[in-house]
N, C-alpha and C. Protein backbone atom coordinates (compact mmCIF):
# COMPACT_ATOMS: atom_id res chain seq x y z
N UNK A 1 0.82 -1.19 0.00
CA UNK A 1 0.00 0.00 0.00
C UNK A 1 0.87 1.26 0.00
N UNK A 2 1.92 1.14 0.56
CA UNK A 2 3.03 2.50 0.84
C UNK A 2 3.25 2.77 -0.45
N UNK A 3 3.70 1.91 -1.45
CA UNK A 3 4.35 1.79 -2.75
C UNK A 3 3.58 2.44 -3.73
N UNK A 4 2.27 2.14 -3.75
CA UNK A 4 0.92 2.95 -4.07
C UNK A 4 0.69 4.30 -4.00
N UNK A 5 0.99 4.45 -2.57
CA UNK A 5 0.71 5.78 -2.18
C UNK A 5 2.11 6.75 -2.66
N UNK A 6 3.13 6.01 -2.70
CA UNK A 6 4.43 6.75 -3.29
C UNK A 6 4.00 6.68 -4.94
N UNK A 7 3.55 6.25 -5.92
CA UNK A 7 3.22 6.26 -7.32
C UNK A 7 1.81 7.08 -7.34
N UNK A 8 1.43 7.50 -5.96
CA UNK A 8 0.31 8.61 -6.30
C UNK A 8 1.03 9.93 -6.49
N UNK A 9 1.52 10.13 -5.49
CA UNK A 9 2.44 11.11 -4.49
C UNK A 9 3.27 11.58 -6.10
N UNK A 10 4.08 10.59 -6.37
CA UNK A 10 4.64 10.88 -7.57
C UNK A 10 4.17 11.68 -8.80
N UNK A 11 2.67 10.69 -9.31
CA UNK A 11 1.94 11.33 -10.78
C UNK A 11 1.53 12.17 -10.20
N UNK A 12 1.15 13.04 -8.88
CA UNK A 12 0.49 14.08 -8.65
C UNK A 12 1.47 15.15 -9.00
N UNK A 13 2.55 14.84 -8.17
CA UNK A 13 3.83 15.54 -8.33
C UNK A 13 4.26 16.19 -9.71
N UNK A 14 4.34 15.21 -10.70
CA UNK A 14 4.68 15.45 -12.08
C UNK A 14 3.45 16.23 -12.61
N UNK A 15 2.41 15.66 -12.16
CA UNK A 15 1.28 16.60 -13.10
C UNK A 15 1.26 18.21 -12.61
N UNK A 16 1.62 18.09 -11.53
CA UNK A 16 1.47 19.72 -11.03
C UNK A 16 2.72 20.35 -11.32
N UNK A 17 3.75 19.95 -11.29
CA UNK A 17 4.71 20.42 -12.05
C UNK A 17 4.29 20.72 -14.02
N UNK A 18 3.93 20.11 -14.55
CA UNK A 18 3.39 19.84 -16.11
C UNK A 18 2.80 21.41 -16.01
N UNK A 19 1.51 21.54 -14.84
CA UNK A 19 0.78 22.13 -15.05
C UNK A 19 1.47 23.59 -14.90
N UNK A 20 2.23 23.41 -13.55
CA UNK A 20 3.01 24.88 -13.25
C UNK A 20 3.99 25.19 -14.63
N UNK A 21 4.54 24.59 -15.07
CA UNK A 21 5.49 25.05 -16.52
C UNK A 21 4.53 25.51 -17.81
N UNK A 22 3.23 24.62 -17.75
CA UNK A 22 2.34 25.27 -19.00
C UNK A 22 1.42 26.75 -18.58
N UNK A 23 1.67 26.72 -17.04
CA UNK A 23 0.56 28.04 -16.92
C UNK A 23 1.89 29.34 -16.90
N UNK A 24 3.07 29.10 -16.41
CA UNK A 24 4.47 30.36 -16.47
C UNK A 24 4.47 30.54 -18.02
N UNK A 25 4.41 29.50 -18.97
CA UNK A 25 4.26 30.12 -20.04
C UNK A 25 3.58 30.57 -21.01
N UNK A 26 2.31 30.09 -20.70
CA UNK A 26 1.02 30.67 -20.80
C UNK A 26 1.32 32.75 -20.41
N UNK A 27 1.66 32.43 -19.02
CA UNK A 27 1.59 33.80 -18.21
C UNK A 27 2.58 34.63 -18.68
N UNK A 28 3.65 34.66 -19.33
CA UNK A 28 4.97 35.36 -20.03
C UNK A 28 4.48 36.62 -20.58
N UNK A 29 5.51 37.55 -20.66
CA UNK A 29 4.65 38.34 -21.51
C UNK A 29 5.74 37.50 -22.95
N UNK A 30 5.29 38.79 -23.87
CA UNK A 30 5.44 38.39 -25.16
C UNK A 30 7.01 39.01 -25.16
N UNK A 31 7.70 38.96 -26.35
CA UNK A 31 8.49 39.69 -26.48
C UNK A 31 8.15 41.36 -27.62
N UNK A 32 8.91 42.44 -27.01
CA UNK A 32 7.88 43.18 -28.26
C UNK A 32 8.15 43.16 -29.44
N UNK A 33 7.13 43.73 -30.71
CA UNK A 33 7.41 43.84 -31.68
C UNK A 33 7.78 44.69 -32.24
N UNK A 34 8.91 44.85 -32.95
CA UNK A 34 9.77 46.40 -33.57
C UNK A 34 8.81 47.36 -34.05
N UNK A 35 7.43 46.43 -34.74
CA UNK A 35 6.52 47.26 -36.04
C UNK A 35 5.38 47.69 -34.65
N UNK A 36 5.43 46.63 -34.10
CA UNK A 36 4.60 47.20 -33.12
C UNK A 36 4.77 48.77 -32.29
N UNK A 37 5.83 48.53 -32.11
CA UNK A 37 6.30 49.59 -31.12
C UNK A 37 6.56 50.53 -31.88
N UNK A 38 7.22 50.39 -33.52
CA UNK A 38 7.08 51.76 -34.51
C UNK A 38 5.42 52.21 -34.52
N UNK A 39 4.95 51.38 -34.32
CA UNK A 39 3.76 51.94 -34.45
C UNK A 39 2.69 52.29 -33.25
N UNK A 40 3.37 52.73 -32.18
CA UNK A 40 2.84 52.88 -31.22
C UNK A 40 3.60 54.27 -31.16
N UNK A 41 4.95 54.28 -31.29
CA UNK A 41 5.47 56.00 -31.42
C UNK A 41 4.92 56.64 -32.16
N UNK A 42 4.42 56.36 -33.25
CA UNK A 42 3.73 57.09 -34.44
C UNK A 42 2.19 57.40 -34.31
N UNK A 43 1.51 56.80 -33.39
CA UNK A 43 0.15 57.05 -33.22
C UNK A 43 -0.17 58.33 -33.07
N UNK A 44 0.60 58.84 -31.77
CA UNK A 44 0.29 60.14 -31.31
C UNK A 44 0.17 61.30 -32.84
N UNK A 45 1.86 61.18 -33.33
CA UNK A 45 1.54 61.88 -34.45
C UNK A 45 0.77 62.18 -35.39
N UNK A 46 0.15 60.90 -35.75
CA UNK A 46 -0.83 60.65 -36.75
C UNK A 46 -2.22 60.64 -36.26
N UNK A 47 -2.42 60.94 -35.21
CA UNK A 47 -3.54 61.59 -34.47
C UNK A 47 -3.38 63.24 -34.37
N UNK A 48 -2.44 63.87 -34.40
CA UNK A 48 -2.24 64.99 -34.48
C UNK A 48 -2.67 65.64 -35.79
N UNK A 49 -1.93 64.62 -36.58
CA UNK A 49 -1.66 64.87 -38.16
C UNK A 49 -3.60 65.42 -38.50
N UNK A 50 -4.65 64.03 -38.27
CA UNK A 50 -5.85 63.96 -38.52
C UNK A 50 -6.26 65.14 -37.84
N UNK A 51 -6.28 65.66 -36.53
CA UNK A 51 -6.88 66.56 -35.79
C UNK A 51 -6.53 67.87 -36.51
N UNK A 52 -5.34 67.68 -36.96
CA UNK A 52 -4.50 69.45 -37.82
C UNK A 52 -5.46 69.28 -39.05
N UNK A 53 -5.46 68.35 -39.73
CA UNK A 53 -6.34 68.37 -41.18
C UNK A 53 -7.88 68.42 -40.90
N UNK A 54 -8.40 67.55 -40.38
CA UNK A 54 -9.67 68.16 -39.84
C UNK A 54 -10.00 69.61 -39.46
N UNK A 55 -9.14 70.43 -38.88
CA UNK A 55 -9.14 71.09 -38.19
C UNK A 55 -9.40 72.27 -39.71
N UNK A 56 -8.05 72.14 -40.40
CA UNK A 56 -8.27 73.25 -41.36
C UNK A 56 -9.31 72.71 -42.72
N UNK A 57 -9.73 71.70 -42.79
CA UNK A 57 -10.62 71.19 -43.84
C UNK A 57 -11.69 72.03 -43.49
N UNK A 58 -12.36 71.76 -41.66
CA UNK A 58 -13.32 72.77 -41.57
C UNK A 58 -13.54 74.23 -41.74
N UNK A 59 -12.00 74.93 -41.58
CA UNK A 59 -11.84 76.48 -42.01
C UNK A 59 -11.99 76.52 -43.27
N UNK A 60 -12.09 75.90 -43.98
CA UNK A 60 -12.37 75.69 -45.17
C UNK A 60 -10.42 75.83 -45.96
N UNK A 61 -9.35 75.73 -45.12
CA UNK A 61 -8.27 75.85 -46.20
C UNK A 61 -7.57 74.61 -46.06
N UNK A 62 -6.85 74.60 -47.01
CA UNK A 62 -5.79 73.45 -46.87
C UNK A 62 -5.13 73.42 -46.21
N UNK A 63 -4.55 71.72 -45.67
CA UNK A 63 -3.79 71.77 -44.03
C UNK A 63 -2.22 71.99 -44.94
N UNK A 64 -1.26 72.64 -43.96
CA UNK A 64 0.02 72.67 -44.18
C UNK A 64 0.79 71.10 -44.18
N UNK A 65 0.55 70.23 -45.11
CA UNK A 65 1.09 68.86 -45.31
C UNK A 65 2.55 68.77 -45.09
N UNK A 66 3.43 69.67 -45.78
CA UNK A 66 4.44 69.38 -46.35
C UNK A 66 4.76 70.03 -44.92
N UNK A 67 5.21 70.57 -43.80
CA UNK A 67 5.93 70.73 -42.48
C UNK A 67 5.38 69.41 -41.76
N UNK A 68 4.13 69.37 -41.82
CA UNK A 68 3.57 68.19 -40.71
C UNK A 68 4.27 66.70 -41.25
N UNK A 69 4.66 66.41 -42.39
CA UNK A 69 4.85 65.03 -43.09
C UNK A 69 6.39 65.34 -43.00
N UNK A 70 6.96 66.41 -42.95
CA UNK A 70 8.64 66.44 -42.91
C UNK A 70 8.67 65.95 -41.53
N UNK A 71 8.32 66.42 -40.27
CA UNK A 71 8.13 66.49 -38.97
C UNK A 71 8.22 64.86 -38.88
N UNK A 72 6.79 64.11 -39.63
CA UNK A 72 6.75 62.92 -39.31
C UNK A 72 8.01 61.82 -40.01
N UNK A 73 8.15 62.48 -41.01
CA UNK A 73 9.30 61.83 -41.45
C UNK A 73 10.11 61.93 -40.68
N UNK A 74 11.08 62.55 -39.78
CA UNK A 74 11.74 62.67 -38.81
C UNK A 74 11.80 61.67 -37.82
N UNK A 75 10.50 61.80 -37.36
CA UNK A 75 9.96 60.93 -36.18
C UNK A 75 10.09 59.47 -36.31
N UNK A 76 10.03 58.84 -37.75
CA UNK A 76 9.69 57.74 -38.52
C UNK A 76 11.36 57.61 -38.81
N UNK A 77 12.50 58.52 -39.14
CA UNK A 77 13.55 58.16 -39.17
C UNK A 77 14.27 57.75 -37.90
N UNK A 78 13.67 58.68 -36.87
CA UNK A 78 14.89 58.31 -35.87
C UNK A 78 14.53 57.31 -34.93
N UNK A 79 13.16 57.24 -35.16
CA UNK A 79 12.63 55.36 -34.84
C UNK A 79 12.76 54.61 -34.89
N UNK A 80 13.05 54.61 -36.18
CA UNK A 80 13.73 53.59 -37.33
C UNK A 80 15.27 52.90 -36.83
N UNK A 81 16.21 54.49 -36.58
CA UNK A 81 17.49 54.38 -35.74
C UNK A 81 17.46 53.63 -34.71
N UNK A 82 16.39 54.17 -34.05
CA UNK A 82 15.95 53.29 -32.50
C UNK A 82 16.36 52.23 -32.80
N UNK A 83 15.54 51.55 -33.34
CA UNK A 83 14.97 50.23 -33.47
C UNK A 83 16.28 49.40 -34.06
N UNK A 84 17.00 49.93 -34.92
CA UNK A 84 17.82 49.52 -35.76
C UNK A 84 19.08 49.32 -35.00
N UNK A 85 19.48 50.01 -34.03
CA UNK A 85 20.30 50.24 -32.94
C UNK A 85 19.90 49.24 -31.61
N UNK A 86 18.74 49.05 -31.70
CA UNK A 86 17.86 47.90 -30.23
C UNK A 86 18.45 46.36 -30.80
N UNK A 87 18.24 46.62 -32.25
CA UNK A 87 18.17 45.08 -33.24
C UNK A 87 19.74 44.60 -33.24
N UNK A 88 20.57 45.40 -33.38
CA UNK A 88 22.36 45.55 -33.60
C UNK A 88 22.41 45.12 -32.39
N UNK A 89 21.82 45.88 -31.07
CA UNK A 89 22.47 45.41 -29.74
C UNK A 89 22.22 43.52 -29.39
N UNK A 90 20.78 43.14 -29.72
CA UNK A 90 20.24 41.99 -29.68
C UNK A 90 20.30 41.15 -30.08
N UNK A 91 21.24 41.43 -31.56
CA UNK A 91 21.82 40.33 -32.39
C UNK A 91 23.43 40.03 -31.39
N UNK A 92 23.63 41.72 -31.25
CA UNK A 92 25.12 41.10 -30.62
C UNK A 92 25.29 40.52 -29.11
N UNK A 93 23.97 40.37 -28.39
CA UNK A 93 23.96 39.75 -27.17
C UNK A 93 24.06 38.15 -27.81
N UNK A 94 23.09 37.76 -28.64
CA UNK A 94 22.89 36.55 -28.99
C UNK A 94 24.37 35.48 -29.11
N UNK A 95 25.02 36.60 -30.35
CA UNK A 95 26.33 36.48 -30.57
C UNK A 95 27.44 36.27 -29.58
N UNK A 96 27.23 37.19 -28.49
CA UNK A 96 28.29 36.69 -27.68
C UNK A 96 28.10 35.68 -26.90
N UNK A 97 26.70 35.12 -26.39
CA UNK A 97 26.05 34.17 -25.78
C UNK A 97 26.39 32.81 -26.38
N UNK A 98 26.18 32.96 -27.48
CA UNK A 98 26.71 31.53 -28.63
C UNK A 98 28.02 31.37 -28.34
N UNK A 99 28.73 32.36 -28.44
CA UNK A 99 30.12 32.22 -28.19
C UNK A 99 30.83 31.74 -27.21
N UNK A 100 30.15 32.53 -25.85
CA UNK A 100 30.25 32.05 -24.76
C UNK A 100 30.14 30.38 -24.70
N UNK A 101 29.03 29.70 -25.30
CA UNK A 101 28.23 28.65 -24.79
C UNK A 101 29.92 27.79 -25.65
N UNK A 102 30.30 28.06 -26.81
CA UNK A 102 30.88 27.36 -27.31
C UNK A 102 32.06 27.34 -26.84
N UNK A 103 32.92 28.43 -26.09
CA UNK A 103 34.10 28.57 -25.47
C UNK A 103 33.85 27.51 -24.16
N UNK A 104 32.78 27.58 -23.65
CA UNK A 104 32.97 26.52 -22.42
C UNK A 104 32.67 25.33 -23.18
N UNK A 105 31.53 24.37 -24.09
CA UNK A 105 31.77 23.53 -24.46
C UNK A 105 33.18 23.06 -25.03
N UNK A 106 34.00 23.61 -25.81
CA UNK A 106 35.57 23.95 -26.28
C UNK A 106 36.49 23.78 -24.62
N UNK A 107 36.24 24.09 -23.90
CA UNK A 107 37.04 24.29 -22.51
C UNK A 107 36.75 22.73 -21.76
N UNK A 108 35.60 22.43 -22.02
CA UNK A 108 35.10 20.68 -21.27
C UNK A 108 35.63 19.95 -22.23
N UNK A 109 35.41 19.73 -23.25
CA UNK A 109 36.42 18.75 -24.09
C UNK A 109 37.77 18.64 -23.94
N UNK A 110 38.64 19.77 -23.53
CA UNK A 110 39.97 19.33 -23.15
C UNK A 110 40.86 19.24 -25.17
N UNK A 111 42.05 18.97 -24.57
CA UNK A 111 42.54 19.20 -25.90
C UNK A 111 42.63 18.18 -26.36
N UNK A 112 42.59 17.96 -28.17
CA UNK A 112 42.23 17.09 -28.64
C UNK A 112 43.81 16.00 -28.58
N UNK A 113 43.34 14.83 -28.78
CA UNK A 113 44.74 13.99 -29.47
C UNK A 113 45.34 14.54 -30.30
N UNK A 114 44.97 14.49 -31.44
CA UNK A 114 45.31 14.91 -32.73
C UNK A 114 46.01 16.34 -33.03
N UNK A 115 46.09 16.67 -31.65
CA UNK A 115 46.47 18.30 -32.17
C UNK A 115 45.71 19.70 -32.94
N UNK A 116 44.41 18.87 -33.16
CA UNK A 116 43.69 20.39 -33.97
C UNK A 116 42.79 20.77 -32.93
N UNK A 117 43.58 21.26 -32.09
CA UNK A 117 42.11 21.68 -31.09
C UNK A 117 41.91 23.31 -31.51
N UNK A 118 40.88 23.71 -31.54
CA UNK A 118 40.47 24.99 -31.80
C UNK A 118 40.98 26.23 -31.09
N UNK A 119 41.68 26.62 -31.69
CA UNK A 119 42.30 28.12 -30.57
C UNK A 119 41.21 29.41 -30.83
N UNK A 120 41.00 29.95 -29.84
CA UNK A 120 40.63 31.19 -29.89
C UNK A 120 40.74 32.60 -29.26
């Protein structure tokens, strides 16, 4: 009966573990998205943009496009930088991480017989 109660004890064990690893990643957040987040800096503007054109459609004149769209172009370039600069840093974490992982795998093997062990 003990033996029983230890193979309950056990599958309970594992299942609630199962369950705790599928609900942490269930619960994660996401990672963000570049377009996402370009496009979350840009909202404001382009809510501005609509409110300025609305605004003079009703005075009856044309909105000043060409300052408001240079402006946003701006905004849209150095976002762009952002992002492009976030992406450079994240590739090069990856990069050194790989590297890392392979310098200690390279370090547990020990040196080869043969003499070609990998220097770095």
């Amino acid at each position: 009966m003990a033996r029983q109660d230890n193979n309950d004890f056990l599958a309970a064990f594992a299942i609630g573990a199962a369950l705790g690893v599928g609900a942490t990643l269930l619960l994660r957040q996401d990672r963000p998205n570049p377009r996402k987040q370009l496009q979350k800096r840009l909202k404001p503007q382009m809510r501005r943009l609509r409110k300025s054109a609305a605004k003079s459609a009703r005075a009856g004149r044309i909105a000043p496009r060409p300052a408001a769209a240079e402006g946003m172009e701006d905004d849209a370039i150095r976002a762009g930088r952002e992002l492009l600069a976030e992406f450079r840093g994240e590739v090069q974490r990856i990069l050194d991480e790989a590297r890392g992982e392979l310098r200690e795998l390279n370090a547990g093997r020990g040196p080869r017989d043969d003499g070609a062990g990998l220097e770095g």
